[in-house]
N, C-alpha and C. Protein backbone atom coordinates (compact mmCIF):
# COMPACT_ATOMS: atom_id res chain seq x y z
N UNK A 1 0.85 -1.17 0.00
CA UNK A 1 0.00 0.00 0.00
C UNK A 1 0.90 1.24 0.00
N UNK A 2 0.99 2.57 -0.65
CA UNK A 2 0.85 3.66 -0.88
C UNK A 2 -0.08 4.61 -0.24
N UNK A 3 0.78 5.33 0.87
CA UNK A 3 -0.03 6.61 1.42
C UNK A 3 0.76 8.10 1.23
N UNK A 4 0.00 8.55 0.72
CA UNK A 4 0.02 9.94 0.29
C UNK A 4 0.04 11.16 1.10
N UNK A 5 0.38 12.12 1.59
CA UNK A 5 -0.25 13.45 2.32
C UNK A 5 -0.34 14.30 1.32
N UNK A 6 -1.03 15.54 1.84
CA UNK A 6 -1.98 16.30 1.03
C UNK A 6 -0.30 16.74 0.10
N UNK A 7 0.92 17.54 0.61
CA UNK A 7 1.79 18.20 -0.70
C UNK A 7 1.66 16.77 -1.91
N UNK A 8 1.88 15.27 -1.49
CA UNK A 8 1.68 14.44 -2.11
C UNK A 8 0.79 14.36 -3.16
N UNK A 9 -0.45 14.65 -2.64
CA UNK A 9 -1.55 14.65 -3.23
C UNK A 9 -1.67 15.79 -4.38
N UNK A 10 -1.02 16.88 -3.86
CA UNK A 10 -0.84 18.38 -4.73
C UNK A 10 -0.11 18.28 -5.90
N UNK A 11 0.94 17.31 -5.93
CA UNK A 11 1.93 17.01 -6.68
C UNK A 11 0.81 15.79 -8.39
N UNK A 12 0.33 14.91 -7.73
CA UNK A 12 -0.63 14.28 -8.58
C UNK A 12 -1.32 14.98 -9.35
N UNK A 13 -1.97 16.17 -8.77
CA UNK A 13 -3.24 16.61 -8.80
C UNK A 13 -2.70 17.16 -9.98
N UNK A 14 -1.54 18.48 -9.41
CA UNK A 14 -0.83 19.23 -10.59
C UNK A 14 -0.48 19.07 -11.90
N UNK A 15 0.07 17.30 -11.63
CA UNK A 15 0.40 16.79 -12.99
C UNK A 15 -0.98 16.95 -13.97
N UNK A 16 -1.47 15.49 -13.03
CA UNK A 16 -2.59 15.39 -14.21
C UNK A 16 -3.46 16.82 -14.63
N UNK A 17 -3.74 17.52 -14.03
CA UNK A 17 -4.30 18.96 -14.41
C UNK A 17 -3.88 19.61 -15.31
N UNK A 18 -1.96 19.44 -15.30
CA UNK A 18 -1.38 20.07 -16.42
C UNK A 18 -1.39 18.85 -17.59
N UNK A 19 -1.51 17.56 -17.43
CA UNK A 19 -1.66 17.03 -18.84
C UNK A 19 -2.83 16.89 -19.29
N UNK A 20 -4.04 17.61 -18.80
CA UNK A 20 -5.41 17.58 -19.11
C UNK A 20 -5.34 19.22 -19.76
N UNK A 21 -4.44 20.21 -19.15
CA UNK A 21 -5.17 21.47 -19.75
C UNK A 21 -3.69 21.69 -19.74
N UNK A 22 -3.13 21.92 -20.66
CA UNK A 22 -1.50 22.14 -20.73
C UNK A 22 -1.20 23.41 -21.21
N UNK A 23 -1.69 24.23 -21.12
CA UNK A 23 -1.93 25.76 -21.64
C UNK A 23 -1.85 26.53 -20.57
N UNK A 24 -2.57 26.17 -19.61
CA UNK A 24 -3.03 27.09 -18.22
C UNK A 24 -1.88 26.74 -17.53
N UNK A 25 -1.70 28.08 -16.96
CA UNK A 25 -0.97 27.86 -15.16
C UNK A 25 -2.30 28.15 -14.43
N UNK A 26 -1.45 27.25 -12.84
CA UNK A 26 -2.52 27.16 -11.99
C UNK A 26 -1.96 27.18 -10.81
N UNK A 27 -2.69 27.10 -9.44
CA UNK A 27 -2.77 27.19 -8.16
C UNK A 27 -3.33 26.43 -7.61
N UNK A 28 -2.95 25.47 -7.15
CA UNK A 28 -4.41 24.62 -6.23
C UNK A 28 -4.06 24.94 -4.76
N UNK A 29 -5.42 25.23 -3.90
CA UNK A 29 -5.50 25.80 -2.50
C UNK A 29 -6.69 24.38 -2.44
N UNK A 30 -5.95 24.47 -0.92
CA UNK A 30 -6.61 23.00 -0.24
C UNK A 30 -8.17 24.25 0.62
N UNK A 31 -9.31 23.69 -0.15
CA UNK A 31 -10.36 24.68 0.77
C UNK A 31 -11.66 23.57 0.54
N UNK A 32 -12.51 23.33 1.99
CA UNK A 32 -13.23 22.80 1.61
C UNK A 32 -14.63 23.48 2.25
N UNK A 33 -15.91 23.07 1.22
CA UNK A 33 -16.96 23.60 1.41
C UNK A 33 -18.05 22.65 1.69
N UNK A 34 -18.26 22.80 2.84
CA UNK A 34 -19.24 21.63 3.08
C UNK A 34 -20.56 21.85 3.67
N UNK A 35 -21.60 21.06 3.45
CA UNK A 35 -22.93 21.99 4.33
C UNK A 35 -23.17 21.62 5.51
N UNK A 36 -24.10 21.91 6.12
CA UNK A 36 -24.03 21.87 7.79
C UNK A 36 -24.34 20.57 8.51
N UNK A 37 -24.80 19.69 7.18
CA UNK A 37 -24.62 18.30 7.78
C UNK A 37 -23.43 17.41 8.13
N UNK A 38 -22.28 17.81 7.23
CA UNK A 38 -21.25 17.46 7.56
C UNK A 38 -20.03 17.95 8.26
N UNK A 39 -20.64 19.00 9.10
CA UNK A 39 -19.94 19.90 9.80
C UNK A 39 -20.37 18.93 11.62
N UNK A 40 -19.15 18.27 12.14
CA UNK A 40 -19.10 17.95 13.48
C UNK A 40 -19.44 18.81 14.67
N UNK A 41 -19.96 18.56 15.92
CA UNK A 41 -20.12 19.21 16.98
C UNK A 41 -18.71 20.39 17.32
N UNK A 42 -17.73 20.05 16.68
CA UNK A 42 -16.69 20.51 17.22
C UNK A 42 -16.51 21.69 15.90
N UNK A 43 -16.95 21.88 14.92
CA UNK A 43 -16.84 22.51 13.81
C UNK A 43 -15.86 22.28 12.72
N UNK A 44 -15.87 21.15 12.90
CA UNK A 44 -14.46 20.29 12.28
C UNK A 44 -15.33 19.36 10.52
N UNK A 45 -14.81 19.22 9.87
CA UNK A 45 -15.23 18.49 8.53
C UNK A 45 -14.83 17.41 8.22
N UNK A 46 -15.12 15.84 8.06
CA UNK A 46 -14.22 14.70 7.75
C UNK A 46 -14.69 14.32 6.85
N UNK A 47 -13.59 13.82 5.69
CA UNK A 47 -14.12 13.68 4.60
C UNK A 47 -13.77 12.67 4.11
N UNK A 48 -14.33 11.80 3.38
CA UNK A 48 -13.46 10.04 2.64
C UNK A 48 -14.39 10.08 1.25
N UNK A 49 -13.96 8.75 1.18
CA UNK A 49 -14.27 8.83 -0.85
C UNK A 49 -16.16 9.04 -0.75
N UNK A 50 -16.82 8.73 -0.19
CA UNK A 50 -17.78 8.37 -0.01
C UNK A 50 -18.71 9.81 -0.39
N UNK A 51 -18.13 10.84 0.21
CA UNK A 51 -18.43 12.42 0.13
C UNK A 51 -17.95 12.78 -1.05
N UNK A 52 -17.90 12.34 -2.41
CA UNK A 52 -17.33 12.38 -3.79
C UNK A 52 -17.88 13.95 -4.26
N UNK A 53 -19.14 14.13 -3.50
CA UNK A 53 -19.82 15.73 -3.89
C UNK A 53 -19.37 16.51 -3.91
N UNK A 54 -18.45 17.02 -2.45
CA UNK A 54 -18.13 17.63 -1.91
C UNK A 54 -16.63 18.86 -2.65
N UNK A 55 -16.83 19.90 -2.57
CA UNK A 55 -15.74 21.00 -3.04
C UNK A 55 -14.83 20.41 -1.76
N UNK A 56 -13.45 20.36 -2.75
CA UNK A 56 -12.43 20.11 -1.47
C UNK A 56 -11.21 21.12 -1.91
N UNK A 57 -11.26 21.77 -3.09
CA UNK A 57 -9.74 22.49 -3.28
C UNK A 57 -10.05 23.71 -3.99
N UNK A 58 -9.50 24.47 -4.79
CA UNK A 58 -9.79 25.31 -5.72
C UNK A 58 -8.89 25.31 -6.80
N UNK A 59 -8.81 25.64 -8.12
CA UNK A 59 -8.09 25.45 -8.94
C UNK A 59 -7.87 26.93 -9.82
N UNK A 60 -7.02 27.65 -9.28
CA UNK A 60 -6.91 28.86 -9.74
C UNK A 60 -6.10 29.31 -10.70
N UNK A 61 -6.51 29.96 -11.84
CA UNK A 61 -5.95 30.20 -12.96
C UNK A 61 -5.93 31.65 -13.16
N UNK A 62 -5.18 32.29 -13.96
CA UNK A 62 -4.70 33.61 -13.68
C UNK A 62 -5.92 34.70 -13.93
N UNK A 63 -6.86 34.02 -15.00
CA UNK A 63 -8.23 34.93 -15.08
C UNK A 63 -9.31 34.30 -14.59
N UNK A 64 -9.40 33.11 -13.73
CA UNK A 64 -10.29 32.47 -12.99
C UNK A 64 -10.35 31.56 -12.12
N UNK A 65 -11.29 31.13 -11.87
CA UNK A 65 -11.12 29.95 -10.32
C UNK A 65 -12.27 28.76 -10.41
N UNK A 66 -11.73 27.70 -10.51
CA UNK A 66 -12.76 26.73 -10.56
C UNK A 66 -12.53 25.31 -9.30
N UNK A 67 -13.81 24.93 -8.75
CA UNK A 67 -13.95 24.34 -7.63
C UNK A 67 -13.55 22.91 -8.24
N UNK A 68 -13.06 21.94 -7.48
CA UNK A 68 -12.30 20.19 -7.55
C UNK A 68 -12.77 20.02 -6.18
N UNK A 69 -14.26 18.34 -7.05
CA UNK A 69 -14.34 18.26 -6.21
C UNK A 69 -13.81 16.68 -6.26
N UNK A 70 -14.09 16.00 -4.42
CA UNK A 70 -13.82 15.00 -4.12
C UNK A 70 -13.31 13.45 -5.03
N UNK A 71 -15.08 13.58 -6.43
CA UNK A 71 -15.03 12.89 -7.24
C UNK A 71 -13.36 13.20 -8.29
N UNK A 72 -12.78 14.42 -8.60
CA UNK A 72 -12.02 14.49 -9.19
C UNK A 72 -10.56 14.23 -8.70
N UNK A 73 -10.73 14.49 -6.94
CA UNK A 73 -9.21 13.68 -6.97
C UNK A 73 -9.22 12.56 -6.68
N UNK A 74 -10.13 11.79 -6.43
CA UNK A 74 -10.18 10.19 -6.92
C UNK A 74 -9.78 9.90 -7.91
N UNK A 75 -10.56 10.33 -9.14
CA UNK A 75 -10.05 10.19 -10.51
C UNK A 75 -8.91 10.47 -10.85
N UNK A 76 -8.38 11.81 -10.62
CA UNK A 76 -6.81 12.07 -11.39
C UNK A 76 -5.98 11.23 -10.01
N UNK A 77 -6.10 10.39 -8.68
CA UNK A 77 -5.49 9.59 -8.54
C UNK A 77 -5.26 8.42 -8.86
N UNK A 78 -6.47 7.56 -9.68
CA UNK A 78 -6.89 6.76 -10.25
C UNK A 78 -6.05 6.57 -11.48
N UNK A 79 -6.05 7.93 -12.35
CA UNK A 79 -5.17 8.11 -13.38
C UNK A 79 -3.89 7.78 -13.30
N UNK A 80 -3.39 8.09 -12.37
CA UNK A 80 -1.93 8.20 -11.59
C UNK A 80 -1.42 6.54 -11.72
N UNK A 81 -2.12 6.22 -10.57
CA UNK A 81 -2.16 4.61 -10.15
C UNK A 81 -3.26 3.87 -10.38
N UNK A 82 -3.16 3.64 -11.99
CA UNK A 82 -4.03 2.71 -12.41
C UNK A 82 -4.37 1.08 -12.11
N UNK A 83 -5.76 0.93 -12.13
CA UNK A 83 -5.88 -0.76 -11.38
C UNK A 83 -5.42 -0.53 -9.71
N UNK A 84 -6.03 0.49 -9.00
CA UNK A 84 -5.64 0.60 -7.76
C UNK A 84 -6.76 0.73 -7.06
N UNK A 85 -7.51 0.74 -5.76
CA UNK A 85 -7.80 0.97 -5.06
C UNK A 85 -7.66 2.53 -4.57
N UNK A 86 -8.55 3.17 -4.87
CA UNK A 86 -7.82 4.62 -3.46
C UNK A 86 -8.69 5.33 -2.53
N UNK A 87 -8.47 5.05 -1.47
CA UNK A 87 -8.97 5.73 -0.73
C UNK A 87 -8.29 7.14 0.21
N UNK A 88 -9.68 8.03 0.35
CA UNK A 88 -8.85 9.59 0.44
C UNK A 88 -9.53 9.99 1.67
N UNK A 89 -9.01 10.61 2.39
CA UNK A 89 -9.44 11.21 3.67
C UNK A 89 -9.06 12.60 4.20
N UNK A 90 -9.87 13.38 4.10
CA UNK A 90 -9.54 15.07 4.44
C UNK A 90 -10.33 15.72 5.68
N UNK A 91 -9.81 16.15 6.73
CA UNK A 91 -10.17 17.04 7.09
C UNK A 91 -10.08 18.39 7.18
N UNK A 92 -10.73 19.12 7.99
CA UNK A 92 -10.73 20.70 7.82
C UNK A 92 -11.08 21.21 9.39
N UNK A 93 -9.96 21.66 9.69
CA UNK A 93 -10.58 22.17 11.24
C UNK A 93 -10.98 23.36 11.52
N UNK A 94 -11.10 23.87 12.72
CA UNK A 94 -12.11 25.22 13.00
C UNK A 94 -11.63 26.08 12.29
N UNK A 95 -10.39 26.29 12.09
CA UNK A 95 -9.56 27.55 11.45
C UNK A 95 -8.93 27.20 10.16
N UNK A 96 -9.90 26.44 9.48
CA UNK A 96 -9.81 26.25 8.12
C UNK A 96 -8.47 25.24 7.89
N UNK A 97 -7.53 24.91 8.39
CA UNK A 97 -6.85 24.33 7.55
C UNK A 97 -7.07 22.76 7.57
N UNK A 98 -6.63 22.53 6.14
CA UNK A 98 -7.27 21.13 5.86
C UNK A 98 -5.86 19.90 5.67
N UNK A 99 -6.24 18.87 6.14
CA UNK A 99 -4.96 17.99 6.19
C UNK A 99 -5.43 16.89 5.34
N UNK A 100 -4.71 16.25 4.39
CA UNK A 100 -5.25 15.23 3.64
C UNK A 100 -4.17 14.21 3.38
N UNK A 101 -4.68 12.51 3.21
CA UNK A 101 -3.70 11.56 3.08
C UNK A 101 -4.78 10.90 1.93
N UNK A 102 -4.04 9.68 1.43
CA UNK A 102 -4.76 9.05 0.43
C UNK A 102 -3.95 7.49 0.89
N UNK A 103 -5.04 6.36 0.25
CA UNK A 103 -4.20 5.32 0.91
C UNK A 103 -4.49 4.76 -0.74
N UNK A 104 -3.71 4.04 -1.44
CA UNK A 104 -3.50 3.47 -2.42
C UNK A 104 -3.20 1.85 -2.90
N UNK A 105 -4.14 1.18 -2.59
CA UNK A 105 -3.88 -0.23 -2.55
C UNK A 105 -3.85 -0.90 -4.12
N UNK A 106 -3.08 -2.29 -4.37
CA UNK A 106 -3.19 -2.78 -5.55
C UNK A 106 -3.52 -4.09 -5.14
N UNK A 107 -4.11 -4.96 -5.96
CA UNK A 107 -4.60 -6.50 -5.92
C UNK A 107 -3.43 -6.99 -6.29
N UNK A 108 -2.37 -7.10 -5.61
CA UNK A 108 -1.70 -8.08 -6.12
C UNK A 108 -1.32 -9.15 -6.01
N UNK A 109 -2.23 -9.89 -5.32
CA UNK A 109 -2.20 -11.24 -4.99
C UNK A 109 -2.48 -12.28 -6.16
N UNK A 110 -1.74 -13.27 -6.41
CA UNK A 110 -2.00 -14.17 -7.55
C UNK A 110 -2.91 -15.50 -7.24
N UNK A 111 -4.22 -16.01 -7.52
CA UNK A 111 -4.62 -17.18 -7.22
C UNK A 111 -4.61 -18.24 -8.19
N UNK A 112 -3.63 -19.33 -7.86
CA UNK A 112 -3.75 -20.15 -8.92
C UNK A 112 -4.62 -21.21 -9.15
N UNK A 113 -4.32 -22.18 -10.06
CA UNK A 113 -5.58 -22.94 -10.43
C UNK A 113 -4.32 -24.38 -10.09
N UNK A 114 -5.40 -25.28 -9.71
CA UNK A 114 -4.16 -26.56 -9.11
C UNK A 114 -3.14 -27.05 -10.23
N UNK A 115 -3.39 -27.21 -11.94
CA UNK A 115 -2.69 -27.38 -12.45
C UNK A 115 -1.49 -26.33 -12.44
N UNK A 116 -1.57 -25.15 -12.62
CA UNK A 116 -0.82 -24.25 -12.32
C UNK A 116 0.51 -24.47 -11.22
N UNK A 117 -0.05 -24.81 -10.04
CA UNK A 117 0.18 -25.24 -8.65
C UNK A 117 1.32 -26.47 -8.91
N UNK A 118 0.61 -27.06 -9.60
CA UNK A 118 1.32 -28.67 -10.11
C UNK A 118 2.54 -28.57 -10.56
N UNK A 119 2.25 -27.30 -11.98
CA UNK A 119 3.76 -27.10 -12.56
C UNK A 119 4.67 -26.54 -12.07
N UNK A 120 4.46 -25.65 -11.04
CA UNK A 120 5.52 -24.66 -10.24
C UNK A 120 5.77 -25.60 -8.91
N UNK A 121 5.04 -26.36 -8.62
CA UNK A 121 6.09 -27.67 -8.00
C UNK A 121 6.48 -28.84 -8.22
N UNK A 122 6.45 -29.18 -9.64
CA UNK A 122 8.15 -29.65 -10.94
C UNK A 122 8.65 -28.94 -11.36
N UNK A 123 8.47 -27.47 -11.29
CA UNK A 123 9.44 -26.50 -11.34
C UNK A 123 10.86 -26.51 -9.96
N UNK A 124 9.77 -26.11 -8.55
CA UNK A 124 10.51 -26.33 -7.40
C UNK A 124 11.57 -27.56 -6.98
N UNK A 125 10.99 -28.60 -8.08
CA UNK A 125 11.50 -29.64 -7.70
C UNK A 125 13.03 -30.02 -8.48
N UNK A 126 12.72 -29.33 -9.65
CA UNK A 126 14.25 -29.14 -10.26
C UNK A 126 15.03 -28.37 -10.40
N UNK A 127 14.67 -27.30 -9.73
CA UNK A 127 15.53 -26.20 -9.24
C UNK A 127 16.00 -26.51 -8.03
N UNK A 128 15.45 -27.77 -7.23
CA UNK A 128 16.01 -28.15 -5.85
C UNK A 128 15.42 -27.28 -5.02
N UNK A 129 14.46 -26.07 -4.65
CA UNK A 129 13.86 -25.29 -4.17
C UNK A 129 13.25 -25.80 -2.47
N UNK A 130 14.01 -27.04 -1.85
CA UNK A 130 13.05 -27.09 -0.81
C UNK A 130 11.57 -26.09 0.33
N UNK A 131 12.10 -24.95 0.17
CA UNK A 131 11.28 -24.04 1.04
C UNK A 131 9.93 -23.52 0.00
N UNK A 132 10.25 -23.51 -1.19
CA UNK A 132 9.64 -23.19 -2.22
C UNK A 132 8.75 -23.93 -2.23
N UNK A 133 8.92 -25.39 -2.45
CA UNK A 133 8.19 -26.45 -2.86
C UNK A 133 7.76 -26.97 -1.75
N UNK A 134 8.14 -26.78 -0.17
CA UNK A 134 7.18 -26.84 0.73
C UNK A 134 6.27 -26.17 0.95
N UNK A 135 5.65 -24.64 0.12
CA UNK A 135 5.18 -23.82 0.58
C UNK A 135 4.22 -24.40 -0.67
N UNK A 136 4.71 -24.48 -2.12
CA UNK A 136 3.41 -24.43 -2.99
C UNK A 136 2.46 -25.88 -2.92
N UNK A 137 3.38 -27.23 -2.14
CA UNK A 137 2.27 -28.33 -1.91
C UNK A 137 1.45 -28.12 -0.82
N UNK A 138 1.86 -27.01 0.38
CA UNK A 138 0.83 -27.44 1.43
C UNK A 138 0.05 -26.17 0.33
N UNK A 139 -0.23 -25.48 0.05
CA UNK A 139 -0.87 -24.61 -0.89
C UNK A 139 -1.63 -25.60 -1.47
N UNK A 140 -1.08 -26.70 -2.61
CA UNK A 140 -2.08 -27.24 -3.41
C UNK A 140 -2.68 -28.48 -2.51
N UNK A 141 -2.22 -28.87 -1.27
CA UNK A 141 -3.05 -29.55 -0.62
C UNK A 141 -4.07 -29.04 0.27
N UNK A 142 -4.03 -27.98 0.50
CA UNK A 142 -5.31 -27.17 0.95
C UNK A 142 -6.68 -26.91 0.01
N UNK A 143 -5.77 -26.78 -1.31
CA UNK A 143 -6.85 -26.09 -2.49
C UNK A 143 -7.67 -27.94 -2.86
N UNK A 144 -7.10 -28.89 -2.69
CA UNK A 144 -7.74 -30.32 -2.89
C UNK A 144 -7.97 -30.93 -1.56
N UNK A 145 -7.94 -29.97 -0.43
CA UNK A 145 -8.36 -31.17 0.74
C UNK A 145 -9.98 -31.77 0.58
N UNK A 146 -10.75 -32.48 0.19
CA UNK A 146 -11.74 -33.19 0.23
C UNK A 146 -12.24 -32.63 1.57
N UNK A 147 -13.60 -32.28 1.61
CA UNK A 147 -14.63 -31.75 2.97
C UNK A 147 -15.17 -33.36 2.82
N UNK A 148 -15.76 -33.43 4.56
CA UNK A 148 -16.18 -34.50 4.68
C UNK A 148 -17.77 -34.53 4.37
N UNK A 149 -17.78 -35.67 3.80
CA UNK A 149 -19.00 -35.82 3.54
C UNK A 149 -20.05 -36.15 4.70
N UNK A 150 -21.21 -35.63 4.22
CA UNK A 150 -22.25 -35.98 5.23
C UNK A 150 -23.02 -37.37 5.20
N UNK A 151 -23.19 -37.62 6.24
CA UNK A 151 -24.11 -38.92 5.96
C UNK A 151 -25.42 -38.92 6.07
């Protein structure tokens, strides 16, 4: 996994922004706007992917200013680290400043199929691999243990 903080996040954002509009300079300010439902007892704002609605930054250009929201830095992180998982989390406390991380997971776990299993331990086995080839038979003897039958 991959975790991000918000300059982190600024750095992504920037890119992809500039390879989406490569003409403009820009500014991004971490500002978020939220309505009074998601404003805590304490006057505090928490935010995760889930709040995709939500204005979280501003994107300022020398003759204008346009709002980024939640849904878009998912996406241009998405862009980033494709086939990933991401999850984003921002808050904003009483005096406005906002702190943000992103967590970035990939599937990379491989599941094989028992023939598969089979060949990579006559693989293990002629490479001499003991630790190898103890690890992928109790593997393929788990994936064929027989459940007991009922009577």
């Amino acid at each position: 996994m991959i975790k991000l903080n918000e300059e982190q996040i600024y750095a992504v954002l920037h890119k992809q922004l500039n390879r989406n509009f490569p003409v403009q300079t820009m500014e991004l300010q971490y500002h978020i706007e939220a309505d009074a439902r998601l404003i805590n007892e304490t006057g505090s704002v928490s935010l995760t992917n889930k709040h995709y609605w939500v204005k979280v930054m501003d994107c300022i250009y020398p003759t204008h200013a346009r709002p980024i929201l939640m849904s878009e830095i998912i996406y241009f992180l998405r862009q980033e680290y494709m086939d990933s998982t991401i999850r984003v989390f921002m808050e904003q406390d009483t005096d406005g400043k906002v702190s943000a991380t992103a967590e970035i997971s990939f599937q990379d776990q491989v599941v094989l199929e028992s023939e598969q299993l089979k060949s990579l331990i006559d693989l293990a086995l002629v490479v001499k691999d003991k630790q190898w080839f103890d690890e992928l038979t109790a593997s393929y003897l788990m994936m064929n243990r027989s459940l007991p039958s009922s009577l």
